[in-house]
N, C-alpha and C. Protein backbone atom coordinates (compact mmCIF):
# COMPACT_ATOMS: atom_id res chain seq x y z
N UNK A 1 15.69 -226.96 -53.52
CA UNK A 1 14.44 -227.43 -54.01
C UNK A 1 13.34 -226.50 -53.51
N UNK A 2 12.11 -226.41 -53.97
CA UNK A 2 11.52 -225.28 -54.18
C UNK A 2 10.26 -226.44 -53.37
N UNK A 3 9.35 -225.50 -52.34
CA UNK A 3 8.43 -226.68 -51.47
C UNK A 3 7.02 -226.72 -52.80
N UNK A 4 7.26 -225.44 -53.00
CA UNK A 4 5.78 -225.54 -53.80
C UNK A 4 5.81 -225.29 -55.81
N UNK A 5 5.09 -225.41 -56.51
CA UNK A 5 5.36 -225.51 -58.11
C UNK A 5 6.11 -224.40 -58.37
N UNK A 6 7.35 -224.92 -59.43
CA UNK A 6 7.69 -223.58 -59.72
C UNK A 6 7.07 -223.56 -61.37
N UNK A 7 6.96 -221.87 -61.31
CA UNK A 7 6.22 -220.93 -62.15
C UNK A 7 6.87 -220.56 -63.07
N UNK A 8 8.38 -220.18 -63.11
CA UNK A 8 9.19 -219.89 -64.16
C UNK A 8 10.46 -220.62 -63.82
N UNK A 9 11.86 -220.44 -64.76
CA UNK A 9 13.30 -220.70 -64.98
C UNK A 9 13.59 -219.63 -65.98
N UNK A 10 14.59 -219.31 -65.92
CA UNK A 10 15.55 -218.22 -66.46
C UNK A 10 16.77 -219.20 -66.24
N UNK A 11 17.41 -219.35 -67.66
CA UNK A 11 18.70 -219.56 -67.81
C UNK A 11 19.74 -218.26 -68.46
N UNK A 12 20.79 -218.18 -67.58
CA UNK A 12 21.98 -216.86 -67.76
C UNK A 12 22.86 -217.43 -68.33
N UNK A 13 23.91 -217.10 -69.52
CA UNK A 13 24.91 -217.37 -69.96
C UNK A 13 26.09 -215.97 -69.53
N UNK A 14 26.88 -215.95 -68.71
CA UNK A 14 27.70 -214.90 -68.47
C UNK A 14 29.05 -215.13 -69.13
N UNK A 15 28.76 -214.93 -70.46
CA UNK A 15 30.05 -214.92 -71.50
C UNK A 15 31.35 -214.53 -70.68
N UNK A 16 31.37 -213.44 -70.08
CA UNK A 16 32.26 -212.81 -69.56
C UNK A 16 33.03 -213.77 -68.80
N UNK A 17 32.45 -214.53 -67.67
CA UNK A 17 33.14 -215.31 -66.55
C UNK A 17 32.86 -217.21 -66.92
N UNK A 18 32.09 -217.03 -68.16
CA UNK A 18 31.69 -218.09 -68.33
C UNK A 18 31.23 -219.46 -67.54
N UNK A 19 29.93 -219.25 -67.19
CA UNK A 19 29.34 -220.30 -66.22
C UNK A 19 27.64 -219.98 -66.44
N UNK A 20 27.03 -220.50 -66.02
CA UNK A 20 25.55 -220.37 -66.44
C UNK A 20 24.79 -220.62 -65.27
N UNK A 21 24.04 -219.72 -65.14
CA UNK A 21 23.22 -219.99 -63.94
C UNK A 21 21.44 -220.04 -64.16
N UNK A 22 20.74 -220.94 -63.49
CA UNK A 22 19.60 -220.94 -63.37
C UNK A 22 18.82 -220.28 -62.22
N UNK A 23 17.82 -219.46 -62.75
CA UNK A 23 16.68 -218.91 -61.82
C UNK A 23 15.78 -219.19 -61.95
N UNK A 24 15.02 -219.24 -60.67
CA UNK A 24 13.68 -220.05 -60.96
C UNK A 24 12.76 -218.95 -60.18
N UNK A 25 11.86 -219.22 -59.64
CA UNK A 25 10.93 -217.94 -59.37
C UNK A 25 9.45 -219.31 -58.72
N UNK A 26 9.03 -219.25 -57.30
CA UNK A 26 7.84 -219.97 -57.12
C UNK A 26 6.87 -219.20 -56.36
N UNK A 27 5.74 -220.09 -56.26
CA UNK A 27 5.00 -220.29 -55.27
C UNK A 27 5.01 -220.28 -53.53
N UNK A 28 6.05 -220.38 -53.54
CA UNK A 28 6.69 -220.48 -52.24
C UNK A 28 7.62 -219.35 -51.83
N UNK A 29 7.55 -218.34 -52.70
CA UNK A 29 8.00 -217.31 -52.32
C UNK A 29 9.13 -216.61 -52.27
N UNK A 30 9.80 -217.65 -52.70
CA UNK A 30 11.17 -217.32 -53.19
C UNK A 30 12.05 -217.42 -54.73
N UNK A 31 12.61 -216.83 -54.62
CA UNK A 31 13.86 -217.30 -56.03
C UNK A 31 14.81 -217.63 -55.81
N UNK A 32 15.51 -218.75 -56.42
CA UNK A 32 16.39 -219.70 -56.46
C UNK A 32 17.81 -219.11 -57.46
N UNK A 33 18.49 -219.63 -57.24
CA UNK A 33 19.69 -219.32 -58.41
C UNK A 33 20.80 -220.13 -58.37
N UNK A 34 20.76 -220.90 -59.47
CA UNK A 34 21.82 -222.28 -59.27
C UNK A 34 22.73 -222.16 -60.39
N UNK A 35 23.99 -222.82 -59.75
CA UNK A 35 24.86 -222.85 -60.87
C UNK A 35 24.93 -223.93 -61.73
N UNK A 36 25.11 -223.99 -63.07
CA UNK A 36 24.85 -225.32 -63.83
C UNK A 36 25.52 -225.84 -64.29
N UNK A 37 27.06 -225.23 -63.98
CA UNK A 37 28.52 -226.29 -64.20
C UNK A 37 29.23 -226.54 -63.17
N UNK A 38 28.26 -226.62 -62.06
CA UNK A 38 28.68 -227.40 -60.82
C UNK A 38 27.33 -228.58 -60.30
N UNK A 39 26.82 -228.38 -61.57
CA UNK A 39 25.85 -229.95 -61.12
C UNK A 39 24.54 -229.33 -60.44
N UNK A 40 24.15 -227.97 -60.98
CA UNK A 40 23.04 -227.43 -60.17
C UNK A 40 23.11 -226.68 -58.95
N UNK A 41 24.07 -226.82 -57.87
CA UNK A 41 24.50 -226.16 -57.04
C UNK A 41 23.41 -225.13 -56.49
N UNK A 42 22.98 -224.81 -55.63
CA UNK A 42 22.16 -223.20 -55.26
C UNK A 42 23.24 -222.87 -54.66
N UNK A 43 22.96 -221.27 -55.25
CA UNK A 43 23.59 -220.44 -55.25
C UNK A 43 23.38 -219.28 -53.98
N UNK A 44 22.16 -219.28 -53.77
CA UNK A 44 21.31 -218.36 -53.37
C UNK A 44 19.70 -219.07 -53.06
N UNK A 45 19.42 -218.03 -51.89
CA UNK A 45 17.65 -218.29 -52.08
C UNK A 45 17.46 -216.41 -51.62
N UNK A 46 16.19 -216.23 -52.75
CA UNK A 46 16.01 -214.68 -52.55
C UNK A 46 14.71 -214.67 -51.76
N UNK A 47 14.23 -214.10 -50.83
CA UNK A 47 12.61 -214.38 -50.47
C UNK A 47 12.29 -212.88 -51.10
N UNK A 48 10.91 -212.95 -50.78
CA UNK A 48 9.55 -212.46 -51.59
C UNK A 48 8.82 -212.40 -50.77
N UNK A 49 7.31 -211.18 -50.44
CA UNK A 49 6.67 -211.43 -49.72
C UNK A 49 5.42 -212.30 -50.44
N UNK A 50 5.50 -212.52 -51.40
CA UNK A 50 3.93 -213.01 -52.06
C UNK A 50 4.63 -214.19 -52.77
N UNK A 51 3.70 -214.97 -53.61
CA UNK A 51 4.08 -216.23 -54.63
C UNK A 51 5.00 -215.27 -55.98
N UNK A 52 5.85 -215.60 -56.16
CA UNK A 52 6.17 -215.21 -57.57
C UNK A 52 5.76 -215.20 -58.85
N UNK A 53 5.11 -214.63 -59.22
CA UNK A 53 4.73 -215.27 -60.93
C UNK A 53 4.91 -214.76 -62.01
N UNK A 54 6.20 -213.65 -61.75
CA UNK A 54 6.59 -213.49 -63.21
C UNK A 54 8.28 -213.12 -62.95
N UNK A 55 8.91 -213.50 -63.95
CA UNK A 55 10.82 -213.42 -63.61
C UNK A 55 11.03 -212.74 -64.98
N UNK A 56 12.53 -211.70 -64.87
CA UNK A 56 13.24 -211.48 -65.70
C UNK A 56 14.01 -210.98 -65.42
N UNK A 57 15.46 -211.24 -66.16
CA UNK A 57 16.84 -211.03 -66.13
C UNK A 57 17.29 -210.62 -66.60
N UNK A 58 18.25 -209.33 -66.34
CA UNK A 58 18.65 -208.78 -66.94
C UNK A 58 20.55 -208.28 -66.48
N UNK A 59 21.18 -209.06 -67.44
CA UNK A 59 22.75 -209.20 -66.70
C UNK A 59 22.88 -209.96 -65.28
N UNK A 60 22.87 -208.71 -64.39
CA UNK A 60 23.06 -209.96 -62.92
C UNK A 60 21.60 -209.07 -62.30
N UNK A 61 21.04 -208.48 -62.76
CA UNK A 61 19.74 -208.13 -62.00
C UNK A 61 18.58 -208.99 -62.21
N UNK A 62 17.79 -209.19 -61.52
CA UNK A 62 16.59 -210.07 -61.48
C UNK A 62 15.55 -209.55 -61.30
N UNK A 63 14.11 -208.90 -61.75
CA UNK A 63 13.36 -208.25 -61.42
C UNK A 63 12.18 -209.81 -61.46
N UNK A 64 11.22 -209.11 -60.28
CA UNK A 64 10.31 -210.41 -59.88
C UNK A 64 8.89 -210.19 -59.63
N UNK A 65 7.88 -210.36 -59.92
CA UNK A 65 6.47 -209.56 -60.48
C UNK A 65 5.78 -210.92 -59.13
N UNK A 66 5.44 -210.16 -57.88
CA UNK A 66 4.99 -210.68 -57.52
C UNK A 66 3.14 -210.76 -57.03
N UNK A 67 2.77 -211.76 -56.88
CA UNK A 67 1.12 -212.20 -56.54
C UNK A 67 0.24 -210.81 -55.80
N UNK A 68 1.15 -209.93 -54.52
CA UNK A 68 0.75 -208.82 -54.21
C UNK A 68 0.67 -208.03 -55.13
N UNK A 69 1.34 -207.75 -56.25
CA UNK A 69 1.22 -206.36 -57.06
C UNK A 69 2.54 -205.95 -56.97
N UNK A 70 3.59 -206.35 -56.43
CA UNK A 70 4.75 -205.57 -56.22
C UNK A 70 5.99 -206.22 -57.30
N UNK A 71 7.23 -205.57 -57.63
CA UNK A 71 7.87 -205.75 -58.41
C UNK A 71 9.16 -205.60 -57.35
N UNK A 72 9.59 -206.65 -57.33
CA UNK A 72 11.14 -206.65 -56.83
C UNK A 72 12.07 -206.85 -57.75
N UNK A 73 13.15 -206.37 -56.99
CA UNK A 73 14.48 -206.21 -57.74
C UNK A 73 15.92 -207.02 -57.15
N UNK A 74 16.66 -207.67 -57.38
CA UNK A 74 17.83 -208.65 -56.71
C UNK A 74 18.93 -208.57 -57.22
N UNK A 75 19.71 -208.40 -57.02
CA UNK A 75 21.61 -208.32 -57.62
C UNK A 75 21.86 -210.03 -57.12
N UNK A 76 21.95 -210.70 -57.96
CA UNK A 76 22.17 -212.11 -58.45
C UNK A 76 23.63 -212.43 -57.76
N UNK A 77 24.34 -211.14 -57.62
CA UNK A 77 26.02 -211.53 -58.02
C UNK A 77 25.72 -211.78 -55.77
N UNK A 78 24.84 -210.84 -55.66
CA UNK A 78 25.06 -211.00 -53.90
C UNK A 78 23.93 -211.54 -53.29
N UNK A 79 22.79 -211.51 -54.47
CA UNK A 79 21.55 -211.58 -53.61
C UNK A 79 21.16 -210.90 -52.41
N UNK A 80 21.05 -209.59 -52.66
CA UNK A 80 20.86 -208.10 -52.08
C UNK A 80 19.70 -207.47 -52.86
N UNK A 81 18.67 -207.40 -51.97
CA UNK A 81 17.66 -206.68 -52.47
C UNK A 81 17.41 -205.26 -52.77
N UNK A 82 17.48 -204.93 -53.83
CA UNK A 82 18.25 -203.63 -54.36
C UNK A 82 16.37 -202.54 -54.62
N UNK A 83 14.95 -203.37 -54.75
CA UNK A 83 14.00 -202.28 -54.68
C UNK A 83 12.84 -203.77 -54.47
N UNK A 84 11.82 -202.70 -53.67
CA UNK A 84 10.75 -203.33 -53.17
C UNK A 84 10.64 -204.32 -51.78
């Protein structure tokens, strides 16, 4: 659960392994990533130095537009911060 509003969700369909995961992106500084055929499950928590306010996904990468000006980058599959 996320302490403060969240700002976005990104839903993933990974045809390949078939399971679907949700990302969310807040205020609080982090991103979330849950699985959604285990009842929501978190998966992960990614931190951030600023509020998040913009998400996008791309395969298992996550790029994250945050409140400082900075753009991070996350590998979903480890949650390993791969730039910024």
């Amino acid at each position: 659960m996320h302490l403060l509003k969240i700002f976005l969700a990104w839903v993933i369909n990974d045809y390949w392994n078939i399971f679907l995961k949700v990302i969310t992106g807040s205020a609080d500084k982090t991103i979330k990533i849950f699985d959604v055929l285990s009842g929501f499950k978190q998966l992960t928590t990614l931190k951030a130095a600023a509020p998040v306010d913009s998400l996008e996904t791309i395969y298992n990468l996550t790029l994250a537009g945050c409140g400082d000006g900075n753009v991070l980058c996350f590998d979903n599959d480890h949650g390993n911060s791969i730039y910024g």
